[in-house]
C-alpha atoms as a PDB file:
ATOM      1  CA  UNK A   1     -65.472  36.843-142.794  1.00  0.00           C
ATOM      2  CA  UNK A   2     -63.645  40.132-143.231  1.00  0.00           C
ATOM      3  CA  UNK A   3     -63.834  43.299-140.942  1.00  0.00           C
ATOM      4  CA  UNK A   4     -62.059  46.480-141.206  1.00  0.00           C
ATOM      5  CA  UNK A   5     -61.762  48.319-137.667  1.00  0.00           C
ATOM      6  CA  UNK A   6     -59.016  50.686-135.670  1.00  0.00           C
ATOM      7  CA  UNK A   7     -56.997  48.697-133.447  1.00  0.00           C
ATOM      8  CA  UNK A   8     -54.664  49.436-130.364  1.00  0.00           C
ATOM      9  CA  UNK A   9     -51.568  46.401-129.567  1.00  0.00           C
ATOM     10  CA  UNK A  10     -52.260  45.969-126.682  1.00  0.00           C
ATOM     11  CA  UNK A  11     -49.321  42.917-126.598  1.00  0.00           C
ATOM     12  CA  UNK A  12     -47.279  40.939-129.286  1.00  0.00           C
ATOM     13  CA  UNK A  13     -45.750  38.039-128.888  1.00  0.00           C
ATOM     14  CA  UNK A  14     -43.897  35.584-131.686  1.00  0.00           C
ATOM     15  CA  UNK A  15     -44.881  32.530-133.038  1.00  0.00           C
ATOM     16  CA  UNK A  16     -42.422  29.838-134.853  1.00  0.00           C
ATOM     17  CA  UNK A  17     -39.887  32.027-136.519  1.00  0.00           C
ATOM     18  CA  UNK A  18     -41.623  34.478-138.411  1.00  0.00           C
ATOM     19  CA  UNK A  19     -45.279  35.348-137.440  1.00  0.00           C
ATOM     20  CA  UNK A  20     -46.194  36.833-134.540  1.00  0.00           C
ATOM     21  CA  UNK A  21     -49.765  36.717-132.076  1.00  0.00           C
ATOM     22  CA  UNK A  22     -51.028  39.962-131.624  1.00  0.00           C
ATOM     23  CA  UNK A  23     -53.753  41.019-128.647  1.00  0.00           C
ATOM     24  CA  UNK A  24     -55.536  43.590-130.094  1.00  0.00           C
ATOM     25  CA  UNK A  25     -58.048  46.219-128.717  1.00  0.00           C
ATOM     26  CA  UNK A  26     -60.827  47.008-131.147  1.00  0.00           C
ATOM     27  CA  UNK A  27     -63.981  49.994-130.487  1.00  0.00           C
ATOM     28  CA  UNK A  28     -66.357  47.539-132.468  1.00  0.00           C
ATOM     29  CA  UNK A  29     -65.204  43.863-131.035  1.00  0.00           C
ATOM     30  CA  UNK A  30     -63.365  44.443-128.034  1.00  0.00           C
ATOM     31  CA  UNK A  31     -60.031  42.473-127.179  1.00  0.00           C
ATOM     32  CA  UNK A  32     -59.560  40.086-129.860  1.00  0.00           C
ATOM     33  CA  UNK A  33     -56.369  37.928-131.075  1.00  0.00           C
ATOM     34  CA  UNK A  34     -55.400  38.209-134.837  1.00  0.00           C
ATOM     35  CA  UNK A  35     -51.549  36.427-136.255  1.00  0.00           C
ATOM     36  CA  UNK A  36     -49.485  38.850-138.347  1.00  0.00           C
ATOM     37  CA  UNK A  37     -48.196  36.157-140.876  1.00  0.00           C
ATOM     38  CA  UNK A  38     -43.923  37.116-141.362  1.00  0.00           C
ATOM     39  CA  UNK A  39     -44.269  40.077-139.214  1.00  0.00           C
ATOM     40  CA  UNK A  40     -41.146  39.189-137.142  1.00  0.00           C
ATOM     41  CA  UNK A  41     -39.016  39.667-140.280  1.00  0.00           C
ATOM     42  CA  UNK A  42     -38.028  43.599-140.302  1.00  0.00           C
ATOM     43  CA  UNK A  43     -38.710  44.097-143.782  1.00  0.00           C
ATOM     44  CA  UNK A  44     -42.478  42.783-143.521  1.00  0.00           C
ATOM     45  CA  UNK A  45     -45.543  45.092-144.246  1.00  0.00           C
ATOM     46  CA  UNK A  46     -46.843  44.540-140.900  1.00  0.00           C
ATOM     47  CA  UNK A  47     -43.073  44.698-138.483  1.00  0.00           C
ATOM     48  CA  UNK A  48     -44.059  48.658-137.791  1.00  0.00           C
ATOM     49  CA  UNK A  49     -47.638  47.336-136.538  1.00  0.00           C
ATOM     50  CA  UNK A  50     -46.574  44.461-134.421  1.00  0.00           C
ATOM     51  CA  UNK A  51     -45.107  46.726-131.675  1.00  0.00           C
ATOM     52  CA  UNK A  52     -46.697  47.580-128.049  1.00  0.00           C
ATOM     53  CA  UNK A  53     -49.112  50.476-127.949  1.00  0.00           C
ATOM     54  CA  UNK A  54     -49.345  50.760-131.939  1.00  0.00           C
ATOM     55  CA  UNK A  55     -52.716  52.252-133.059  1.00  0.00           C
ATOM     56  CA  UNK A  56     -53.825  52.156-136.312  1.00  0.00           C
ATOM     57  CA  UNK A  57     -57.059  51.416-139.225  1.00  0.00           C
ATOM     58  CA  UNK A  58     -56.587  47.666-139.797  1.00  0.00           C
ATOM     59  CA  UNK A  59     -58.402  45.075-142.053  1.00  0.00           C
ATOM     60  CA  UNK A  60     -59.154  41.775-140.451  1.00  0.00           C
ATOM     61  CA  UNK A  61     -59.872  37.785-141.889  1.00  0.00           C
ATOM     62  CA  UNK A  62     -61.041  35.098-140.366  1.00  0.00           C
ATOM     63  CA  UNK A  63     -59.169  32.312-141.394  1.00  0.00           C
ATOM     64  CA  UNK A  64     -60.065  28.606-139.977  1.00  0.00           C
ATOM     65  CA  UNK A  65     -58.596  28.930-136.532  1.00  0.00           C
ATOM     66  CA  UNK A  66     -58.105  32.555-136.294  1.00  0.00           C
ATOM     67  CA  UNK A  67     -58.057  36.090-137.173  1.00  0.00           C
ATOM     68  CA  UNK A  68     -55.120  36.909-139.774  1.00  0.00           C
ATOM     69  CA  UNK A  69     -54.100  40.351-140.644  1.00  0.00           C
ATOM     70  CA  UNK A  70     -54.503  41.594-144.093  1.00  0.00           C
ATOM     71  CA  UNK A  71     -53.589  45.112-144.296  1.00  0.00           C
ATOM     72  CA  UNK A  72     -53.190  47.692-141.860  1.00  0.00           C
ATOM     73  CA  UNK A  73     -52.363  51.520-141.844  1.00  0.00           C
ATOM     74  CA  UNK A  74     -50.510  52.920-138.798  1.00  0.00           C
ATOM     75  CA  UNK A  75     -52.040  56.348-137.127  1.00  0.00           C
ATOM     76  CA  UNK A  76     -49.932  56.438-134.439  1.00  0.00           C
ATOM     77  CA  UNK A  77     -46.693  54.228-133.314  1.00  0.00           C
ATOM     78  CA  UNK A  78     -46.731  55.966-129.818  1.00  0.00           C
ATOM     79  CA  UNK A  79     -42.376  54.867-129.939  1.00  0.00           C
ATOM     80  CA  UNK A  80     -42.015  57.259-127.438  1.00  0.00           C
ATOM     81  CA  UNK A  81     -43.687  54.972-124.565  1.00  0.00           C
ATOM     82  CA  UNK A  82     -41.721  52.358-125.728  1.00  0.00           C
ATOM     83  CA  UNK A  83     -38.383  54.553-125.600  1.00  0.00           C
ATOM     84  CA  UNK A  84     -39.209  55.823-121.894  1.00  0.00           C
ATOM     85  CA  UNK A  85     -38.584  52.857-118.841  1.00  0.00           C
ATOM     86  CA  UNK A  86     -40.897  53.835-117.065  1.00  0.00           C
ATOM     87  CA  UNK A  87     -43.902  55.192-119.579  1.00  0.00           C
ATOM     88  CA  UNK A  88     -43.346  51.696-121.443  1.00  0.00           C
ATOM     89  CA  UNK A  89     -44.097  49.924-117.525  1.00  0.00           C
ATOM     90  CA  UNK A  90     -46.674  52.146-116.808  1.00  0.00           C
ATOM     91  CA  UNK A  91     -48.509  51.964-120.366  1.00  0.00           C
ATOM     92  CA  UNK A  92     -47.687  48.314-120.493  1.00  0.00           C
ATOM     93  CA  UNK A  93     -49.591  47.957-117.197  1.00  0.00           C
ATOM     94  CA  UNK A  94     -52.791  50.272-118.632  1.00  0.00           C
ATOM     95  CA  UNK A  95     -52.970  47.324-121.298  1.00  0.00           C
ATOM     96  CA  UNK A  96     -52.409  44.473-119.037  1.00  0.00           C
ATOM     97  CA  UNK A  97     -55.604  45.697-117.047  1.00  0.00           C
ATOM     98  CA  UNK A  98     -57.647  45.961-119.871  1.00  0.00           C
ATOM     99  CA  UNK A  99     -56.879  43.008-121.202  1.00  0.00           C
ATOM    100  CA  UNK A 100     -58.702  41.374-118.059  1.00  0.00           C
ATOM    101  CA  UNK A 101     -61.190  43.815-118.159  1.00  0.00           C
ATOM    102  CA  UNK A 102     -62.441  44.593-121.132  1.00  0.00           C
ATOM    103  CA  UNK A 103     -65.202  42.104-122.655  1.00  0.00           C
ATOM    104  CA  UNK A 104     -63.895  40.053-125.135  1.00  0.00           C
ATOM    105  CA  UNK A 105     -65.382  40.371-129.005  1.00  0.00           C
ATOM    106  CA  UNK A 106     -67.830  43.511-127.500  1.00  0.00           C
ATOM    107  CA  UNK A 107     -67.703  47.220-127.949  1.00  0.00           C
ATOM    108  CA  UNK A 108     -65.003  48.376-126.228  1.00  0.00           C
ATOM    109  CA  UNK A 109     -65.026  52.173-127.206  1.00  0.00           C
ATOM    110  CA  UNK A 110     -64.661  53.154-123.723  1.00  0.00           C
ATOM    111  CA  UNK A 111     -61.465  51.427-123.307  1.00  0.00           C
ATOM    112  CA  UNK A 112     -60.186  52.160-126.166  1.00  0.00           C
ATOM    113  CA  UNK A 113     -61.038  56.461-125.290  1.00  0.00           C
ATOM    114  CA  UNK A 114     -59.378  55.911-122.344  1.00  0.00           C
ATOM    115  CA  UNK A 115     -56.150  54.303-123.450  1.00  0.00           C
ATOM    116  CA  UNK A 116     -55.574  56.664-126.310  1.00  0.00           C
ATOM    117  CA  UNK A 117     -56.164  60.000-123.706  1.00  0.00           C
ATOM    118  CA  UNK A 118     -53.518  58.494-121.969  1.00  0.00           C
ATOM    119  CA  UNK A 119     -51.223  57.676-124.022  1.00  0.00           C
ATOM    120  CA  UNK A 120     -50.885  61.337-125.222  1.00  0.00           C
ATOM    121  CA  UNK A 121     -51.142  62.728-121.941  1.00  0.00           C
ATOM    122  CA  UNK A 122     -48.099  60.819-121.477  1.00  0.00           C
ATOM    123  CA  UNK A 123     -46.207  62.174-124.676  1.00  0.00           C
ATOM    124  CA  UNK A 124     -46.910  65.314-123.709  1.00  0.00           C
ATOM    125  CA  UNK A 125     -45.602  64.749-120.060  1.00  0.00           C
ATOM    126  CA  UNK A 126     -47.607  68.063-119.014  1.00  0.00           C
ATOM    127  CA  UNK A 127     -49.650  65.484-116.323  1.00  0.00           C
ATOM    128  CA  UNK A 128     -47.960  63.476-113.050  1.00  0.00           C
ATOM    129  CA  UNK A 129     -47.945  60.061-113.947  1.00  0.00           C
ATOM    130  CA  UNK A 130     -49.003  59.216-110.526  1.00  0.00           C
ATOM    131  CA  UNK A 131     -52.132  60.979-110.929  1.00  0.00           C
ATOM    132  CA  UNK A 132     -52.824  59.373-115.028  1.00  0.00           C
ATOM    133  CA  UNK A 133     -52.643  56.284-113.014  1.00  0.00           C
ATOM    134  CA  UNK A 134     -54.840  56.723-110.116  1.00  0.00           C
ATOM    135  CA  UNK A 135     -57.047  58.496-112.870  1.00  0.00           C
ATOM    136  CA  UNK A 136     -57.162  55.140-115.095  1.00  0.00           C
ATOM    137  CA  UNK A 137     -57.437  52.600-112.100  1.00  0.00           C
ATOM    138  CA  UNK A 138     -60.835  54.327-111.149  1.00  0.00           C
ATOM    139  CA  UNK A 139     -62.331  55.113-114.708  1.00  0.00           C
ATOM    140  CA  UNK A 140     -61.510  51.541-115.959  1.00  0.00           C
ATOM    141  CA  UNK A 141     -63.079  49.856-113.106  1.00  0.00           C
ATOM    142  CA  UNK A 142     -66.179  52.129-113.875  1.00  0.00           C
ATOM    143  CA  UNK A 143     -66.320  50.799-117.374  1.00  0.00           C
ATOM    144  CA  UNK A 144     -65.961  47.451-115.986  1.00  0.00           C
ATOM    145  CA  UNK A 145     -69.012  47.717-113.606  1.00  0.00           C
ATOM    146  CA  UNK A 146     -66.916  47.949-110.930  1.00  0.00           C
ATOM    147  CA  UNK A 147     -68.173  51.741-109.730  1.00  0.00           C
ATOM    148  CA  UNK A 148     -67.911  52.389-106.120  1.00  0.00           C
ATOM    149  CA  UNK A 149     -70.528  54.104-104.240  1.00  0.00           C
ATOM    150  CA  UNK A 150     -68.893  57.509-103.291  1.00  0.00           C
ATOM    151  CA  UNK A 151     -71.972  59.703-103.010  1.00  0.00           C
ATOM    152  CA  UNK A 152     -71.694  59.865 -99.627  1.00  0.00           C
ATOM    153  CA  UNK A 153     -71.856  57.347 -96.345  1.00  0.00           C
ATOM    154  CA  UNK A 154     -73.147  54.071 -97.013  1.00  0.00           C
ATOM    155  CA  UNK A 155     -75.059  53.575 -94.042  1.00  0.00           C
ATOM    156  CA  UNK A 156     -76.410  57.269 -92.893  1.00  0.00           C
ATOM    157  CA  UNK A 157     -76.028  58.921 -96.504  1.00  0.00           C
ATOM    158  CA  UNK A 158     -73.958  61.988 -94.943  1.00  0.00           C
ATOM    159  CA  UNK A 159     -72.233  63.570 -98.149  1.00  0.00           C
ATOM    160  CA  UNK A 160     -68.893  64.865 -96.186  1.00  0.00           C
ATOM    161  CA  UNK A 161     -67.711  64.416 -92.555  1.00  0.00           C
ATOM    162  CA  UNK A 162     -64.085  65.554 -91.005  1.00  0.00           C
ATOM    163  CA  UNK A 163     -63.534  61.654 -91.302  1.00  0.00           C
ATOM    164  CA  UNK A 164     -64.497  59.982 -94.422  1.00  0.00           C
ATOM    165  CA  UNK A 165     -63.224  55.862 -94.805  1.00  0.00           C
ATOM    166  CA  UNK A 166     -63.565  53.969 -98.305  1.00  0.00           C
ATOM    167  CA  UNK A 167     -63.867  50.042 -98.031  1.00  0.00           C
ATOM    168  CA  UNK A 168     -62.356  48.671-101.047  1.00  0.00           C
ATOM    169  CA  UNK A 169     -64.202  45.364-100.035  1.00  0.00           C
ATOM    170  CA  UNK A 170     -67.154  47.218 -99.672  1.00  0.00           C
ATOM    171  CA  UNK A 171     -66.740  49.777-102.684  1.00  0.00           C
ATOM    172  CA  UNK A 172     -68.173  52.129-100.339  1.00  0.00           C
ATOM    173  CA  UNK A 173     -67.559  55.285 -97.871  1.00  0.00           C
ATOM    174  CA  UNK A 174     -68.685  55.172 -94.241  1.00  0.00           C
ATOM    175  CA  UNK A 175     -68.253  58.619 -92.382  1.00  0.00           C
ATOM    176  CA  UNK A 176     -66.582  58.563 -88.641  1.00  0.00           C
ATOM    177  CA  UNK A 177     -69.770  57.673 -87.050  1.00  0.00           C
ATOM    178  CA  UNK A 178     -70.653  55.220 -88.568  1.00  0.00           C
ATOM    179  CA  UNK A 179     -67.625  53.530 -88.833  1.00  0.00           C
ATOM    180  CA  UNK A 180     -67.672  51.968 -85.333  1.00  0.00           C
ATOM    181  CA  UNK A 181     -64.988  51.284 -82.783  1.00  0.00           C
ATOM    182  CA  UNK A 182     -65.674  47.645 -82.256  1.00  0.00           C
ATOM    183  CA  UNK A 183     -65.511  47.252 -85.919  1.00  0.00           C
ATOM    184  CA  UNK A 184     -63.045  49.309 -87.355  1.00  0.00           C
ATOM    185  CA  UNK A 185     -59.795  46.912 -86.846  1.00  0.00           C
ATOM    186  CA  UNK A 186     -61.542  43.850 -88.868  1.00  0.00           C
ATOM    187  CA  UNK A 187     -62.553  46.621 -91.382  1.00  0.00           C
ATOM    188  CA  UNK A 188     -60.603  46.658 -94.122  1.00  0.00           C
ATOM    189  CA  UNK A 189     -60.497  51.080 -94.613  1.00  0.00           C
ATOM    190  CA  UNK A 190     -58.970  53.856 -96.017  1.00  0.00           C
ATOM    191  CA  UNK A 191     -58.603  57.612 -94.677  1.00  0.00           C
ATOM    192  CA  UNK A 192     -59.975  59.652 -97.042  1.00  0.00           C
ATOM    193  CA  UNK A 193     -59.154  62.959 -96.957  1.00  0.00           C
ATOM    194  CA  UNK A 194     -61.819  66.046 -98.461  1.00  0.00           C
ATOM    195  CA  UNK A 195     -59.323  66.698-101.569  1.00  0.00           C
ATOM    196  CA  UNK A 196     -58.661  62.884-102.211  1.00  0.00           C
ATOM    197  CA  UNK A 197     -62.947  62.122-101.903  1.00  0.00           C
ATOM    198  CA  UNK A 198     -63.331  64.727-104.248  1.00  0.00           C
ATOM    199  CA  UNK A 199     -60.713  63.720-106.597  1.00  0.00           C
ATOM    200  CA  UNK A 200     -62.064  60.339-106.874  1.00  0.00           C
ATOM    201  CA  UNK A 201     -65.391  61.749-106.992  1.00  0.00           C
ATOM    202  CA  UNK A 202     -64.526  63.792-109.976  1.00  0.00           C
ATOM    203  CA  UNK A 203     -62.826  60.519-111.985  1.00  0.00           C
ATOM    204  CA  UNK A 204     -65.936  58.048-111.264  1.00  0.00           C
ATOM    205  CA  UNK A 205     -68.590  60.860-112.171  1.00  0.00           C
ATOM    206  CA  UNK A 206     -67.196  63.262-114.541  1.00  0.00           C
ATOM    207  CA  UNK A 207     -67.377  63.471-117.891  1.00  0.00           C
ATOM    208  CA  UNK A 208     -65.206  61.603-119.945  1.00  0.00           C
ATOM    209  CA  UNK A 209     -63.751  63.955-121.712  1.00  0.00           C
ATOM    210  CA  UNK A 210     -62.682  66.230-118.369  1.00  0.00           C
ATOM    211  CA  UNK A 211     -61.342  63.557-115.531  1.00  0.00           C
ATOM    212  CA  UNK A 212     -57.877  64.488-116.432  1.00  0.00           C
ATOM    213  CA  UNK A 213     -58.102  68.338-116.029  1.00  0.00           C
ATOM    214  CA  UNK A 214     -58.311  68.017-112.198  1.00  0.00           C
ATOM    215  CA  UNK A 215     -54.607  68.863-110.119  1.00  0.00           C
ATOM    216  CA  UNK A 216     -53.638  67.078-106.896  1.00  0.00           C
ATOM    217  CA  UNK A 217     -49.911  67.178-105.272  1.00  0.00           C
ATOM    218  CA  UNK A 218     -48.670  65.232-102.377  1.00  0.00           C
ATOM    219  CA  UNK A 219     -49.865  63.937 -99.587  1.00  0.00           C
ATOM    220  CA  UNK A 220     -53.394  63.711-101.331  1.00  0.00           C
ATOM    221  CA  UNK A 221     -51.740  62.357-104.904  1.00  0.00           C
ATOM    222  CA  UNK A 222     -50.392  59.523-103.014  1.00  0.00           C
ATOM    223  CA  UNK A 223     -53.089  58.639-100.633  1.00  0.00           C
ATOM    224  CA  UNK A 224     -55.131  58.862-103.946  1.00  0.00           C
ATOM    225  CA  UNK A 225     -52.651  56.154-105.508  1.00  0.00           C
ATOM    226  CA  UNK A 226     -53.136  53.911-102.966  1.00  0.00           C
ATOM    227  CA  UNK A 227     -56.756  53.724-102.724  1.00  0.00           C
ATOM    228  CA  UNK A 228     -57.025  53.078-106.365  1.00  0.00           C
ATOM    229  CA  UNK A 229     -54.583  50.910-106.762  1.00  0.00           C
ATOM    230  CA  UNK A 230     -55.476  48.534-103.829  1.00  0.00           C
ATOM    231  CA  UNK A 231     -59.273  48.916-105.357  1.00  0.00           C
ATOM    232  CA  UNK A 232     -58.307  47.603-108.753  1.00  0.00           C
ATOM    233  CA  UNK A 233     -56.472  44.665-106.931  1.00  0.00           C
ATOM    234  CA  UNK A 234     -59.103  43.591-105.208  1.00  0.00           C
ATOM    235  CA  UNK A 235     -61.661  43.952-108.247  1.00  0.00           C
ATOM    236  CA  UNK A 236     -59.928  41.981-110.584  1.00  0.00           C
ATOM    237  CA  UNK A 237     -58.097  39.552-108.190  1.00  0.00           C
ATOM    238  CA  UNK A 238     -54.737  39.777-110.485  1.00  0.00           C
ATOM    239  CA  UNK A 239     -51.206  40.351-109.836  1.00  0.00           C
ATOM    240  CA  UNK A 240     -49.679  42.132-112.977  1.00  0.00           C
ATOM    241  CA  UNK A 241     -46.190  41.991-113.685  1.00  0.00           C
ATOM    242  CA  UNK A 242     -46.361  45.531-115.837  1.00  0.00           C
ATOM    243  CA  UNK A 243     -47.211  46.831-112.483  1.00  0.00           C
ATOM    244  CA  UNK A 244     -44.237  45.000-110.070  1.00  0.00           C
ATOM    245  CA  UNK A 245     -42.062  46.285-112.802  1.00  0.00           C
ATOM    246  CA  UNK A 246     -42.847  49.854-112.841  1.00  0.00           C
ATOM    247  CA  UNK A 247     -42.953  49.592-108.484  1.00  0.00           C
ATOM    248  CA  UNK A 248     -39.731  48.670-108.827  1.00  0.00           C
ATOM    249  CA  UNK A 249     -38.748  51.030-111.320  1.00  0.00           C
ATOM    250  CA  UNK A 250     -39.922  53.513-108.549  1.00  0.00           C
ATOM    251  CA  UNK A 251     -38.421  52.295-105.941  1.00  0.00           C
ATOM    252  CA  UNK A 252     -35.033  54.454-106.150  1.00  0.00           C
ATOM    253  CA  UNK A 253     -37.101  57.695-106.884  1.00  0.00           C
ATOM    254  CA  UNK A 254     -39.339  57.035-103.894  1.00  0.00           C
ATOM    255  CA  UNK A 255     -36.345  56.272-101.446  1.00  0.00           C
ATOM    256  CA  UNK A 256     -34.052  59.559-102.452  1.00  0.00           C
ATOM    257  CA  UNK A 257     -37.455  61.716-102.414  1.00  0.00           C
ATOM    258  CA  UNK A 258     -37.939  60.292 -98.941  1.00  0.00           C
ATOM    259  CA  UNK A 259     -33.947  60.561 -97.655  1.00  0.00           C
ATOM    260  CA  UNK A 260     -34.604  64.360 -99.124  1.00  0.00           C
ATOM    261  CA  UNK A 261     -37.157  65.029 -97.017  1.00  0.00           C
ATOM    262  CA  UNK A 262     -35.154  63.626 -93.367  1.00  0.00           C
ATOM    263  CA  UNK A 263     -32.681  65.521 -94.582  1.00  0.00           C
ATOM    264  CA  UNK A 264     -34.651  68.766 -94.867  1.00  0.00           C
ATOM    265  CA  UNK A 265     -36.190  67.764 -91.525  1.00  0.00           C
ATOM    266  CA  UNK A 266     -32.615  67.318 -90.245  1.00  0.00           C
END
């Protein structure tokens, strides 16, 4: 069986001495697993292809026990997530998700949208990448059937109170009235602020093609973070390493923006 399709690496990893195991993300067959035959020897015709976050047209066989690359023509190398710490992390992380996410050997154009936009927003580092991620935690839980219910209060349907609450466990809002006293410690909640609702209002039903043209800054942008990123947790149940790495890549850059502020307060 031969197929010819696009594919994104979503993760390499070597094999013996020379060939190298490559999880790829396909439009037509979802994530898939092909072996690049000598492609940890520089001079190979596929070394340029085996690298994280490569994209490019690709001809596939199936061999006995698994796919085997045959020929492949790079579009884009993306080298300069790989070059930046913490663009590598973060982009590392986007493919670690959808690894667990995506449906395996299934069309996975979706994903695959969604990676790409990314990835050049990234390049073109005209976006916060606090806000691509928050934007990519939502949208690929979406795709994933994971959708939360944001249209307004689970229990009395009010669109917008002063105090909104989303229950990841839930995947739903309840509005301050509903939300009630003798329940709201055992309650696992969020605060949800107007601006953050309608952020994550705008990335679960917008267009595809528009859930990055939104702006939020601080508080909102990281109250936003949070929410998403302790949704996606819960939904898939996984602790990714991508994402410990680029926390901890953070973790200087959060502590001097927070000793800035005391200062300024000082």
């Amino acid at each position: 069986m031969q197929i010819k399709t696009t594919a994104l690496v979503l993760k390499p990893r070597n094999v013996g001495e020379n060939d190298k195991i490559l999880v790829l993300l396909t439009e037509e067959y979802g994530v898939i697993e092909a072996t690049a035959r000598g492609a940890q020897r520089s001079k190979n015709a596929y070394s340029t292809f085996c690298q994280p976050f490569c994209y490019a047209k690709i001809e596939l066989f199936k061999g006995k026990n698994s796919w085997l690359v045959n020929t492949v023509q790079v579009l884009d190398s993306h080298f300069p997530l790989s070059a930046d710490p913490f663009a590598a992390a973060l982009s590392a992380y986007f493919c670690e998700v959808v690894r667990v996410l995506s449906p395996g050997e299934e069309a996975a154009k979706q994903y695959m949208q969604l990676l790409l936009n990314l990835f050049w927003l990234f390049e073109q580092g005209k976006r916060d990448a606090r806000q691509l991620k928050a934007i990519f935690e939502l949208r690929v839980l979406v795709y994933a059937g994971f959708a939360p219910n944001l249209v307004g209060c689970t229990e009395c349907g009010k669109f917008e109170s002063d105090l909104m609450y989303f229950l990841p466990a839930k995947a739903c809002l309840l509005c301050e009235d509903c939300i009630h006293a003798s329940e709201q410690n055992s309650l696992w909640h969020f605060l949800v602020p107007k601006a953050v609702l309608n952020a994550m209002r705008y990335i679960v039903y917008g267009d595809a093609h528009k859930i990055f043209s939104f702006s939020l800054k601080d508080p909102s942008l990281s109250i936003l973070g949070n929410i998403t990123e302790a949704y996606l947790l819960y939904c898939t149940d996984t602790k990714f390493l991508s994402l410990q790495v680029y926390h901890a890549l953070m973790e200087p850059l959060t502590n001097k923006d927070s000793d800035l502020r005391k200062d300024i307060d000082e």
